[in-house]
PDB file of N, CA and C in Angstrom:
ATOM      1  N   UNK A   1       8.236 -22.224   1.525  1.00  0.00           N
ATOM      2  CA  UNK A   1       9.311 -22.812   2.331  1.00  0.00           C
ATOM      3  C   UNK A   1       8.747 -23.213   3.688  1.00  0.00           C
ATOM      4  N   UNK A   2       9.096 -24.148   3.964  1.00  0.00           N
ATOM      5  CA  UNK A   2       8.230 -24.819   5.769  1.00  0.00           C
ATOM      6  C   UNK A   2       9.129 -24.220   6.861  1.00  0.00           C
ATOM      7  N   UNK A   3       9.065 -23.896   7.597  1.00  0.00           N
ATOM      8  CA  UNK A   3       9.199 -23.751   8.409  1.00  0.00           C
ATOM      9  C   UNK A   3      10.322 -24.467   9.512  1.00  0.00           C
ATOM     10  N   UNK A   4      11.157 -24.184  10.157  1.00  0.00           N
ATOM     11  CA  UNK A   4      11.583 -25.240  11.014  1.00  0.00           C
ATOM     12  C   UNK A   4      11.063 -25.645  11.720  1.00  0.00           C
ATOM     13  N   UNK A   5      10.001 -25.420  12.414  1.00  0.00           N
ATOM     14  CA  UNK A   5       9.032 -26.548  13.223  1.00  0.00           C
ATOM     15  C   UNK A   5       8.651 -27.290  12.373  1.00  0.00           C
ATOM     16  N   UNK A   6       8.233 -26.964  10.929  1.00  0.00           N
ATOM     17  CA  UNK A   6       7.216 -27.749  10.618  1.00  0.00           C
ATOM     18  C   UNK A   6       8.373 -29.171  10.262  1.00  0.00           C
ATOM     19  N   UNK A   7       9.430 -28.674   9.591  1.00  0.00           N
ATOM     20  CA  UNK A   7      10.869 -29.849   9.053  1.00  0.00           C
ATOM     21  C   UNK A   7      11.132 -30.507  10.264  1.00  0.00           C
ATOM     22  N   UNK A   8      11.211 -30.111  11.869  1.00  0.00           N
ATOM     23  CA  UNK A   8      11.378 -30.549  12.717  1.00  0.00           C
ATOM     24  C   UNK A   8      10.463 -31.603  12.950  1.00  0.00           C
ATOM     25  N   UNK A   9       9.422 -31.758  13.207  1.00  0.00           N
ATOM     26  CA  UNK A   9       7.995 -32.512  13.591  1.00  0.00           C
ATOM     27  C   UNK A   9       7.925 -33.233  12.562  1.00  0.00           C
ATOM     28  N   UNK A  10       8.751 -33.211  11.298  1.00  0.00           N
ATOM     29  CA  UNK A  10       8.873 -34.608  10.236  1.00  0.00           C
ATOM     30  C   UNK A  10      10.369 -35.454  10.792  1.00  0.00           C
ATOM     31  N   UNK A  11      11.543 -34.646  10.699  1.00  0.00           N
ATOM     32  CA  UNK A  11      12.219 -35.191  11.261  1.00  0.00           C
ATOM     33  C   UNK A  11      12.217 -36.531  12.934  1.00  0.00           C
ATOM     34  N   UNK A  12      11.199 -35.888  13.892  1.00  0.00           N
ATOM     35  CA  UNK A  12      11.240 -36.490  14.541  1.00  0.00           C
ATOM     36  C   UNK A  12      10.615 -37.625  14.649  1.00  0.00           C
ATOM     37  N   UNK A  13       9.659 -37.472  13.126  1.00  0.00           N
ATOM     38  CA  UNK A  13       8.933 -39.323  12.560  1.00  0.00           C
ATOM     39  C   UNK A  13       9.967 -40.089  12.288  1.00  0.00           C
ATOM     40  N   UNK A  14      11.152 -39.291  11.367  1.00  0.00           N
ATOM     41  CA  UNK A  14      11.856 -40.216  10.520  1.00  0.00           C
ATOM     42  C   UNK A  14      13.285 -39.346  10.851  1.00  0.00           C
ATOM     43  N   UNK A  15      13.798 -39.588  11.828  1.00  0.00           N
ATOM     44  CA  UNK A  15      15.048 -38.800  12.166  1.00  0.00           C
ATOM     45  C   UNK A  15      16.000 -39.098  10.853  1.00  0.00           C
ATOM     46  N   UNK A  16      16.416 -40.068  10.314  1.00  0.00           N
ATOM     47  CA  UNK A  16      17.261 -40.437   9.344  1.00  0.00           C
ATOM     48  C   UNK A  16      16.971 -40.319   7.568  1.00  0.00           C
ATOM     49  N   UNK A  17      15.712 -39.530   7.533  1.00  0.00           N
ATOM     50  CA  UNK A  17      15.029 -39.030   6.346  1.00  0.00           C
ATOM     51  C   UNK A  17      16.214 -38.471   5.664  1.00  0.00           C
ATOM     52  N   UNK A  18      16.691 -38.740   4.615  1.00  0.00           N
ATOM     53  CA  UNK A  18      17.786 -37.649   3.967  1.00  0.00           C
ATOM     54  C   UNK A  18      16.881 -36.352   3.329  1.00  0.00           C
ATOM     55  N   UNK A  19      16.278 -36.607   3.072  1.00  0.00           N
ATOM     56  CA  UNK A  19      15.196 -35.819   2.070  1.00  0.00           C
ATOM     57  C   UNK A  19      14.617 -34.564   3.058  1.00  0.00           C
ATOM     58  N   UNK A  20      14.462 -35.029   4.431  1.00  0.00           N
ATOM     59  CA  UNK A  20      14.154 -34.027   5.737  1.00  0.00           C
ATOM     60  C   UNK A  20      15.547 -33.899   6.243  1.00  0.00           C
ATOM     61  N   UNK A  21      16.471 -34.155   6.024  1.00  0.00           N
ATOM     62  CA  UNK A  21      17.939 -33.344   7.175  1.00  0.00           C
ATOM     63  C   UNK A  21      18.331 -32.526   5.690  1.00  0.00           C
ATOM     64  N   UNK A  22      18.239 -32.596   4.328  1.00  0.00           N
ATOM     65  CA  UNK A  22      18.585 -31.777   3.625  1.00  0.00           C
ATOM     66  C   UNK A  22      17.564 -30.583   3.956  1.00  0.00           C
ATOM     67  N   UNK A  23      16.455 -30.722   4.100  1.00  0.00           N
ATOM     68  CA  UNK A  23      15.730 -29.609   4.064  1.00  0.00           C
ATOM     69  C   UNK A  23      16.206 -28.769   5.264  1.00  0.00           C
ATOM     70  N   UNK A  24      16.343 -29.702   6.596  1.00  0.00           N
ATOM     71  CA  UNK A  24      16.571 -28.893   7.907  1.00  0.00           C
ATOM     72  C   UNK A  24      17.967 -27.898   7.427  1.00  0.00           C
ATOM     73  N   UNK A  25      19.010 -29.040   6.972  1.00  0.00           N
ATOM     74  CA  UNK A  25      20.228 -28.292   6.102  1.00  0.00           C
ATOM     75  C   UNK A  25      20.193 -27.164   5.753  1.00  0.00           C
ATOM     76  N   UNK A  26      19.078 -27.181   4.180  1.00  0.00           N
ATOM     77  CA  UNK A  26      18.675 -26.103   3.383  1.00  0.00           C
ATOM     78  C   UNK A  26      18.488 -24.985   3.956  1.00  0.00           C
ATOM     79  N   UNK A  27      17.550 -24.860   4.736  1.00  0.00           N
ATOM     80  CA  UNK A  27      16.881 -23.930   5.924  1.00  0.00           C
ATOM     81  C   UNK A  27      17.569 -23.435   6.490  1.00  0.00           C
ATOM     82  N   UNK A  28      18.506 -23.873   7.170  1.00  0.00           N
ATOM     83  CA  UNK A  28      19.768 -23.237   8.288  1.00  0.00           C
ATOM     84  C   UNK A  28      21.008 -22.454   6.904  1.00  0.00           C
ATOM     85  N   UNK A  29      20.645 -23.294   5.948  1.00  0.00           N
ATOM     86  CA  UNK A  29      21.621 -22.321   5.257  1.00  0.00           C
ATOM     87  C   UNK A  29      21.235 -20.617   4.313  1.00  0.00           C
ATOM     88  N   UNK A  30      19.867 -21.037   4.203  1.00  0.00           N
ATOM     89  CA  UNK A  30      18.998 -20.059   3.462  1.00  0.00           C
ATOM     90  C   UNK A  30      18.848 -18.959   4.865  1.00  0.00           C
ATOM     91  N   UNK A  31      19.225 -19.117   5.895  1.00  0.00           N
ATOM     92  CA  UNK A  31      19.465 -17.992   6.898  1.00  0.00           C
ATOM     93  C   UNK A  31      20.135 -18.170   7.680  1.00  0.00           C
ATOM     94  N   UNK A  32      21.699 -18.079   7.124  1.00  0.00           N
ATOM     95  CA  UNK A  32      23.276 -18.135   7.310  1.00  0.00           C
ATOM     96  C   UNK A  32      23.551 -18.439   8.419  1.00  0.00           C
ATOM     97  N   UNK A  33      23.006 -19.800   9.074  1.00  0.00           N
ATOM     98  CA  UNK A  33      22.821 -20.447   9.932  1.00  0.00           C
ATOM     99  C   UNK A  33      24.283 -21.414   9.252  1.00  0.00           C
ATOM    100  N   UNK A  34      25.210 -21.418   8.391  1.00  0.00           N
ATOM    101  CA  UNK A  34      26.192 -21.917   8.062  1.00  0.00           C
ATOM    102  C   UNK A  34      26.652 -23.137   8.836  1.00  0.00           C
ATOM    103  N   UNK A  35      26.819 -22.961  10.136  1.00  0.00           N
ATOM    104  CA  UNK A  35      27.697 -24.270  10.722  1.00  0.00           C
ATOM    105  C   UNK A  35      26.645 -25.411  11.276  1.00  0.00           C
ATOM    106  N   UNK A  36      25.450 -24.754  11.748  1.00  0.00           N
ATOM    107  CA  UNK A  36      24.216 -25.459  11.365  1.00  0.00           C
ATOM    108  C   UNK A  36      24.163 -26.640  10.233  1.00  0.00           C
ATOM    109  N   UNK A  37      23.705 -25.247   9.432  1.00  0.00           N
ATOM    110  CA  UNK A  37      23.764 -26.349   8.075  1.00  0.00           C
ATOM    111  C   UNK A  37      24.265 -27.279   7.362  1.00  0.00           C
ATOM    112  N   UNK A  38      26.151 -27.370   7.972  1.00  0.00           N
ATOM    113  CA  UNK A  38      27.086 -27.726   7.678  1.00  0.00           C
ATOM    114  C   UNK A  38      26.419 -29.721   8.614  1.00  0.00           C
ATOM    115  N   UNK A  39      26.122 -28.873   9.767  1.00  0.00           N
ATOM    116  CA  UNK A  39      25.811 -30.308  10.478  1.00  0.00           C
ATOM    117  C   UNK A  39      25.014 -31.470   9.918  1.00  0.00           C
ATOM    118  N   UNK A  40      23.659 -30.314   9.714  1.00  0.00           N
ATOM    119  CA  UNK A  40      22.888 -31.597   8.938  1.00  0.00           C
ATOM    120  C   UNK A  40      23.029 -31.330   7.324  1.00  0.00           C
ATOM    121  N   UNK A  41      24.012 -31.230   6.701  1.00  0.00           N
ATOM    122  CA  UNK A  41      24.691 -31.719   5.585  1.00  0.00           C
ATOM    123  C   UNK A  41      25.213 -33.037   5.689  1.00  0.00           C
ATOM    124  N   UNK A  42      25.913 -33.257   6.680  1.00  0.00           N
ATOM    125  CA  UNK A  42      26.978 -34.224   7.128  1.00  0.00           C
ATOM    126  C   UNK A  42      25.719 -35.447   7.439  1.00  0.00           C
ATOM    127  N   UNK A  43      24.753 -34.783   8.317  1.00  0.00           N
ATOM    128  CA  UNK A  43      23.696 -36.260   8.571  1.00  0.00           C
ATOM    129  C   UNK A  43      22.936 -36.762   7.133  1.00  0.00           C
ATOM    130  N   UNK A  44      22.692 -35.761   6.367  1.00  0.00           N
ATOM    131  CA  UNK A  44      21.885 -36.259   5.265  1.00  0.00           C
ATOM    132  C   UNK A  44      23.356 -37.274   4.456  1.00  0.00           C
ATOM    133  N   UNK A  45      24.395 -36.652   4.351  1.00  0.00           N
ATOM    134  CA  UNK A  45      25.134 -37.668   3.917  1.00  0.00           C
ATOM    135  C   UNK A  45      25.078 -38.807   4.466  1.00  0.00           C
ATOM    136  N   UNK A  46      25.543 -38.916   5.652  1.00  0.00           N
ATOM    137  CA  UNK A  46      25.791 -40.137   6.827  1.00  0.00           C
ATOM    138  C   UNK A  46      24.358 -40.808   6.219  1.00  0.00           C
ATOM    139  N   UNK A  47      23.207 -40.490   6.096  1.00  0.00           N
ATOM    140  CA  UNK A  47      22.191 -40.864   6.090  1.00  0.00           C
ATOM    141  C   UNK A  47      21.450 -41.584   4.286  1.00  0.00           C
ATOM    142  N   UNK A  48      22.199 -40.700   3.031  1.00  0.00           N
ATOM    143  CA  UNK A  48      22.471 -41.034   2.056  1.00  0.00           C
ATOM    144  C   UNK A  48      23.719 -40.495   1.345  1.00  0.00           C
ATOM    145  N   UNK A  49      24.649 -41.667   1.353  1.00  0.00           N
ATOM    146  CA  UNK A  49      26.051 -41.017   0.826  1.00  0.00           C
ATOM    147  C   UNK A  49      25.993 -40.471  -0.572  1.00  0.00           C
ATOM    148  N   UNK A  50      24.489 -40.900  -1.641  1.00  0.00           N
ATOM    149  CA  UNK A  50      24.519 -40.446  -2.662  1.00  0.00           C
ATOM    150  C   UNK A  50      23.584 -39.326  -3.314  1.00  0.00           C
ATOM    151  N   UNK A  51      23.396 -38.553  -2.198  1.00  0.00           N
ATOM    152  CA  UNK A  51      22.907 -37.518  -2.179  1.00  0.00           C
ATOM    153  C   UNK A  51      23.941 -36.507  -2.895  1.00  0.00           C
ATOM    154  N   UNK A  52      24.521 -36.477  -3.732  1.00  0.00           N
ATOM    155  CA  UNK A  52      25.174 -35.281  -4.329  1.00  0.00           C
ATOM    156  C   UNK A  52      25.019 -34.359  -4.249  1.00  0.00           C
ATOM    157  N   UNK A  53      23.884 -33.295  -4.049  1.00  0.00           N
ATOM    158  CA  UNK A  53      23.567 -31.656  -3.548  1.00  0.00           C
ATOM    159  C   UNK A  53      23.854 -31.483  -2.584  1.00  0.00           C
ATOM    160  N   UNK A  54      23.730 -32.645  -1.617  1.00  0.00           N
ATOM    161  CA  UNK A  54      24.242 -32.279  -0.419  1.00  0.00           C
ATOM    162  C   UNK A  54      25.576 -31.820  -0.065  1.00  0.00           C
ATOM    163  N   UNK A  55      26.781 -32.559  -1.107  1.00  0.00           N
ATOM    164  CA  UNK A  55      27.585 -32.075  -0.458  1.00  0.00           C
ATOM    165  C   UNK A  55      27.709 -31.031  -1.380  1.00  0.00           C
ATOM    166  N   UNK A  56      27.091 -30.591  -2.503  1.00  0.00           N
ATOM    167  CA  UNK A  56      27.012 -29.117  -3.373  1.00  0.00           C
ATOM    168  C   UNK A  56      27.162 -28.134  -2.426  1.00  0.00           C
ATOM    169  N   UNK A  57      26.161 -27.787  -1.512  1.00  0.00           N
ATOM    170  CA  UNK A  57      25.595 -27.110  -0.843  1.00  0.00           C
ATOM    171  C   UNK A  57      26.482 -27.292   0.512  1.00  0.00           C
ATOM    172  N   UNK A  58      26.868 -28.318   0.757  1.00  0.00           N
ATOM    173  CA  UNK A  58      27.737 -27.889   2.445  1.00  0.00           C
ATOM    174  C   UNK A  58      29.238 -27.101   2.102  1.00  0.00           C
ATOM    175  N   UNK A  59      29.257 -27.867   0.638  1.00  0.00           N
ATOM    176  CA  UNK A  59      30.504 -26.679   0.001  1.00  0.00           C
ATOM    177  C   UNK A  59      30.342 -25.504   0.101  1.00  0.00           C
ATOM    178  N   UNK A  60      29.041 -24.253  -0.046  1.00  0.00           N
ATOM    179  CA  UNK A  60      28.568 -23.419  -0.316  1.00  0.00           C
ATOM    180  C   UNK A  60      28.961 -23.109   1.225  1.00  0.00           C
ATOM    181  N   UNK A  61      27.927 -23.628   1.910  1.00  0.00           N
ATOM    182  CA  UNK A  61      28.154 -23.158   3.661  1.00  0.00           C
ATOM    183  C   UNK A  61      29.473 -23.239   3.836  1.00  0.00           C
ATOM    184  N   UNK A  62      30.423 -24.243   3.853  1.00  0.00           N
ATOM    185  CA  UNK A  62      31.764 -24.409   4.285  1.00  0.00           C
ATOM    186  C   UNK A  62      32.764 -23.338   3.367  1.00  0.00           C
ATOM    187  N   UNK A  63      32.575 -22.722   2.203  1.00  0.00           N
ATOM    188  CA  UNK A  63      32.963 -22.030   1.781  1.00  0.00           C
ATOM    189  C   UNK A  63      32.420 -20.423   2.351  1.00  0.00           C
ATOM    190  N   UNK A  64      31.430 -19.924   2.948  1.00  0.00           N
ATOM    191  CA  UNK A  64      30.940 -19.152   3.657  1.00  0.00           C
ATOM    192  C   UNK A  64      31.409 -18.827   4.838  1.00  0.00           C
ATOM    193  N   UNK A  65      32.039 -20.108   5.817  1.00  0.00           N
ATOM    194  CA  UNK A  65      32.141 -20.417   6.951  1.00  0.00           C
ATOM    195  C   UNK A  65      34.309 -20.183   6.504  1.00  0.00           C
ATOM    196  N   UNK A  66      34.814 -19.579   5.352  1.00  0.00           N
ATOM    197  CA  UNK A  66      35.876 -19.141   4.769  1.00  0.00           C
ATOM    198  C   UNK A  66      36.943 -20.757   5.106  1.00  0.00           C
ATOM    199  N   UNK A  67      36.127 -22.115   4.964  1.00  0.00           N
ATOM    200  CA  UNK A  67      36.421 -23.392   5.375  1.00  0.00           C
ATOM    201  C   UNK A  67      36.862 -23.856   4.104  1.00  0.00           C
ATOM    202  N   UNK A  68      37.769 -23.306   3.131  1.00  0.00           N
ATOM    203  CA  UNK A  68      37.601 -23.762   1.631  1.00  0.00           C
ATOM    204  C   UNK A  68      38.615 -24.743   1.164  1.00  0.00           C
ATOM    205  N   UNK A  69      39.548 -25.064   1.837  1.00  0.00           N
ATOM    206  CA  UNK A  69      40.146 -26.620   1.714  1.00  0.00           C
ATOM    207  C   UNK A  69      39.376 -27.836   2.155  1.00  0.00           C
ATOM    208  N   UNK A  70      38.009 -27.414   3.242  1.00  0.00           N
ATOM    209  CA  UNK A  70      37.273 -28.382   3.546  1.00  0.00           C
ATOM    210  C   UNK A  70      36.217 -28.242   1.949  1.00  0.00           C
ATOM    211  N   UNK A  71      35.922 -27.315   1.678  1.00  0.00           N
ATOM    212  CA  UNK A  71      34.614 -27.380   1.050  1.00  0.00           C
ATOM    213  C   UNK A  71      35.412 -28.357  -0.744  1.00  0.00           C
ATOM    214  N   UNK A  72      36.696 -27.793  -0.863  1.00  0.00           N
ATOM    215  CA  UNK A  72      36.929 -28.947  -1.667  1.00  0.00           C
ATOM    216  C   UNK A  72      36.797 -30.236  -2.136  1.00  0.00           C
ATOM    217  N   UNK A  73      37.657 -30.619  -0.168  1.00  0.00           N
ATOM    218  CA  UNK A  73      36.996 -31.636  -0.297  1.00  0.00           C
ATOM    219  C   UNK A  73      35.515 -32.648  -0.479  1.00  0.00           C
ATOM    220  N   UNK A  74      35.061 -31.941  -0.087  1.00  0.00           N
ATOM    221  CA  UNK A  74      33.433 -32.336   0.181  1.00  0.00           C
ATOM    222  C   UNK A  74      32.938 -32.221  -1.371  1.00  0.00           C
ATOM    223  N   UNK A  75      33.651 -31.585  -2.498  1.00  0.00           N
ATOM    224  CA  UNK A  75      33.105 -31.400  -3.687  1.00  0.00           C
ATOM    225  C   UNK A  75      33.421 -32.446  -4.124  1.00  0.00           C
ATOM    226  N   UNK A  76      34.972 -33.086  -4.143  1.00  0.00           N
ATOM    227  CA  UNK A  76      35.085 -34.164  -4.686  1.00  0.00           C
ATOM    228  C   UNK A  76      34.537 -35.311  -4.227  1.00  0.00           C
ATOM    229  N   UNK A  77      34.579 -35.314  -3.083  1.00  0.00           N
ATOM    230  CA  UNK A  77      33.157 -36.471  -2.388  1.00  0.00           C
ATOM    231  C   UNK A  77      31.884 -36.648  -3.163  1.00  0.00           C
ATOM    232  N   UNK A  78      31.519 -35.591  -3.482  1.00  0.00           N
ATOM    233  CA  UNK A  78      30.361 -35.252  -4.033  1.00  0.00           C
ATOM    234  C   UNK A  78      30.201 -35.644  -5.478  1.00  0.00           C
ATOM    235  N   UNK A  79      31.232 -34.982  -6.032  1.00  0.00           N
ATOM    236  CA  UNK A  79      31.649 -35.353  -7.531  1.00  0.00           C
ATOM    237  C   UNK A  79      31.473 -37.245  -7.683  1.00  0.00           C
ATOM    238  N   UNK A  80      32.420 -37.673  -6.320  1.00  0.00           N
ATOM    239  CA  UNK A  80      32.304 -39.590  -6.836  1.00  0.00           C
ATOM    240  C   UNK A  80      30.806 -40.294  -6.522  1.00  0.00           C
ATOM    241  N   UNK A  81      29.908 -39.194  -5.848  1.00  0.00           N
ATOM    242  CA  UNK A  81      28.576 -39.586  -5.616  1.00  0.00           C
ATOM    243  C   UNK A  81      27.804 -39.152  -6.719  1.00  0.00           C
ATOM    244  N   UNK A  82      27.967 -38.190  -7.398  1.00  0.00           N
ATOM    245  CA  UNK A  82      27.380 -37.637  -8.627  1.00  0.00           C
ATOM    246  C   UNK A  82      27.694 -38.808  -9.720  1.00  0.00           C
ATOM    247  N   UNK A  83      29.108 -39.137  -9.725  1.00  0.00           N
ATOM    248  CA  UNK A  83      29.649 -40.303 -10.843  1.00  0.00           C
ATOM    249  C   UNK A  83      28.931 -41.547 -10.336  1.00  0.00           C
ATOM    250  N   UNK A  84      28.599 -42.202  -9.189  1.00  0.00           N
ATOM    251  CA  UNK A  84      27.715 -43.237  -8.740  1.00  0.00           C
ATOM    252  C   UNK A  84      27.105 -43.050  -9.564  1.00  0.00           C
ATOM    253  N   UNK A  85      26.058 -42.075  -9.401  1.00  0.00           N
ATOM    254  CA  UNK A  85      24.416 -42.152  -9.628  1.00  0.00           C
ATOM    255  C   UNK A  85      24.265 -41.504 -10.816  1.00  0.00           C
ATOM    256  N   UNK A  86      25.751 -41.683 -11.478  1.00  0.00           N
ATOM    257  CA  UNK A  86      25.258 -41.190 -12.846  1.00  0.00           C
ATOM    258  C   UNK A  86      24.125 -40.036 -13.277  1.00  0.00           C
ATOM    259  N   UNK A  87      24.483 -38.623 -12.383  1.00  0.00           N
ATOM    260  CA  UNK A  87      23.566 -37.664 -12.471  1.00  0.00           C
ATOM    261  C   UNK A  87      24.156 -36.663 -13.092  1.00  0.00           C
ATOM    262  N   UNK A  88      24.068 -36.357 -14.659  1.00  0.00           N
ATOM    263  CA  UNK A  88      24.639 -35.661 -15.027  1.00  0.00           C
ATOM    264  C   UNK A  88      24.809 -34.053 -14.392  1.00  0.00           C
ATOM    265  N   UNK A  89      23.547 -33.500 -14.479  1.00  0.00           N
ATOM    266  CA  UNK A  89      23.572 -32.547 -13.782  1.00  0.00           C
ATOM    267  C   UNK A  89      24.368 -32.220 -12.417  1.00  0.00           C
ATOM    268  N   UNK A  90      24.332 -33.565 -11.386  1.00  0.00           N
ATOM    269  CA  UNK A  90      25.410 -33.037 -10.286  1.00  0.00           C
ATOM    270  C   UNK A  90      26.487 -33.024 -10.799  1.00  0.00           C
ATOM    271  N   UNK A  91      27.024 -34.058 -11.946  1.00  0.00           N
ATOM    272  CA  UNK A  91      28.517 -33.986 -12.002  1.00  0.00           C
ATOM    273  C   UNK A  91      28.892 -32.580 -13.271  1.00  0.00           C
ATOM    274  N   UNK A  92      28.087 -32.258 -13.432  1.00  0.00           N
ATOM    275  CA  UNK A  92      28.202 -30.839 -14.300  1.00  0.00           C
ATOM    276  C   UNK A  92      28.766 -29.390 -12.961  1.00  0.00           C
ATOM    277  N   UNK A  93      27.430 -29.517 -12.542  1.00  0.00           N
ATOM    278  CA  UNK A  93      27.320 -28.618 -11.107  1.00  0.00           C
ATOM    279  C   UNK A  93      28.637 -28.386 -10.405  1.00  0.00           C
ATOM    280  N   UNK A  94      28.745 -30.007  -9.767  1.00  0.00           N
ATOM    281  CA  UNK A  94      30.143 -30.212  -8.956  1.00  0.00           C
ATOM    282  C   UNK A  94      31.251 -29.797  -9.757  1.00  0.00           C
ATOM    283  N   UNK A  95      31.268 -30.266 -10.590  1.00  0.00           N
ATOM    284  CA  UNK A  95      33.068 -29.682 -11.635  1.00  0.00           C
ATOM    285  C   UNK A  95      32.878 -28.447 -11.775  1.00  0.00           C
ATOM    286  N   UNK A  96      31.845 -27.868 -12.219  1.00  0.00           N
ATOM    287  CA  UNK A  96      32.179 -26.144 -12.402  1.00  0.00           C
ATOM    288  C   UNK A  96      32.418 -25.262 -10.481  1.00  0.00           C
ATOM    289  N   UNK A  97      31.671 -25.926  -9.962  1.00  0.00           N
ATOM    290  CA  UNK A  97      31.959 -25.117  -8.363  1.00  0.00           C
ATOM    291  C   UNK A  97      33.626 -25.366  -7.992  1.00  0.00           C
ATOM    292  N   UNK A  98      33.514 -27.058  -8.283  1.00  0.00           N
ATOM    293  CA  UNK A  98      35.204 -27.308  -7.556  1.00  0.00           C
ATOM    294  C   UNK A  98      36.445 -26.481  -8.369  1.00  0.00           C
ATOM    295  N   UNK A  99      36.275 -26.275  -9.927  1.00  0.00           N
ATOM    296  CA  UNK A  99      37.158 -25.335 -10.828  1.00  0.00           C
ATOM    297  C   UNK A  99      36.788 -23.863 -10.228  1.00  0.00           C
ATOM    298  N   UNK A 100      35.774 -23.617  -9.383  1.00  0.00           N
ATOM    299  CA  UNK A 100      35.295 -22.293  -9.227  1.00  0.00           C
ATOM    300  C   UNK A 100      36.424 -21.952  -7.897  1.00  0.00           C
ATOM    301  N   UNK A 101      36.373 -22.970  -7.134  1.00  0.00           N
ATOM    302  CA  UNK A 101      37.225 -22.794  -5.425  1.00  0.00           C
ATOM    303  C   UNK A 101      38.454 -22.854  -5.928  1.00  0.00           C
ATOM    304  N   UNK A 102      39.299 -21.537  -5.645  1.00  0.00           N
ATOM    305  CA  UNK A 102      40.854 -21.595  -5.594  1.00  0.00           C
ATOM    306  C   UNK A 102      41.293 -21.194  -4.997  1.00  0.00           C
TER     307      UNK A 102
END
């Protein structure tokens, strides 16, 4: 796992990297850095709306963060980005988490 300096010092080549604000994401969430993570969830979206894990995973934080009418939403967001890109696996993923939040 890199480091946040090291995700940082890529980020600041390519601030709008989705592939580097998920990781910065990842990172802040893998040490319940939650509202963090929640942030650059939101940029890797802003940055690729069809990033589908992303909003997997800000569900996870936003559901952590006890935010779970938000994290809904963000599943079904996720879910019509999964149906874009025709990724089975996210749209598997996404339907069992969003049936999971009640």
């Amino acid at each position: 796992m890199p480091t946040r300096e090291q995700i940082q010092k890529l980020l600041d080549l390519e601030p709008d990297d989705p592939f580097m604000l998920y990781a910065m994401a990842t990172f802040h969430a893998q040490n319940n850095n939650h509202k963090e993570a929640v942030e650059f969830f939101e940029k890797t979206i802003e940055a690729d709306s069809d990033y589908c894990y992303a909003y997997f995973h800000m569900a996870r934080s936003l559901q952590a963060l006890k935010r779970i009418e938000e994290a809904k939403i963000v599943l079904d967001h996720g879910l019509e980005a999964a149906l874009h890109t025709n990724d089975a696996k996210g749209i598997s993923e996404i339907k069992s988490y969003r049936t999971m939040l009640v």
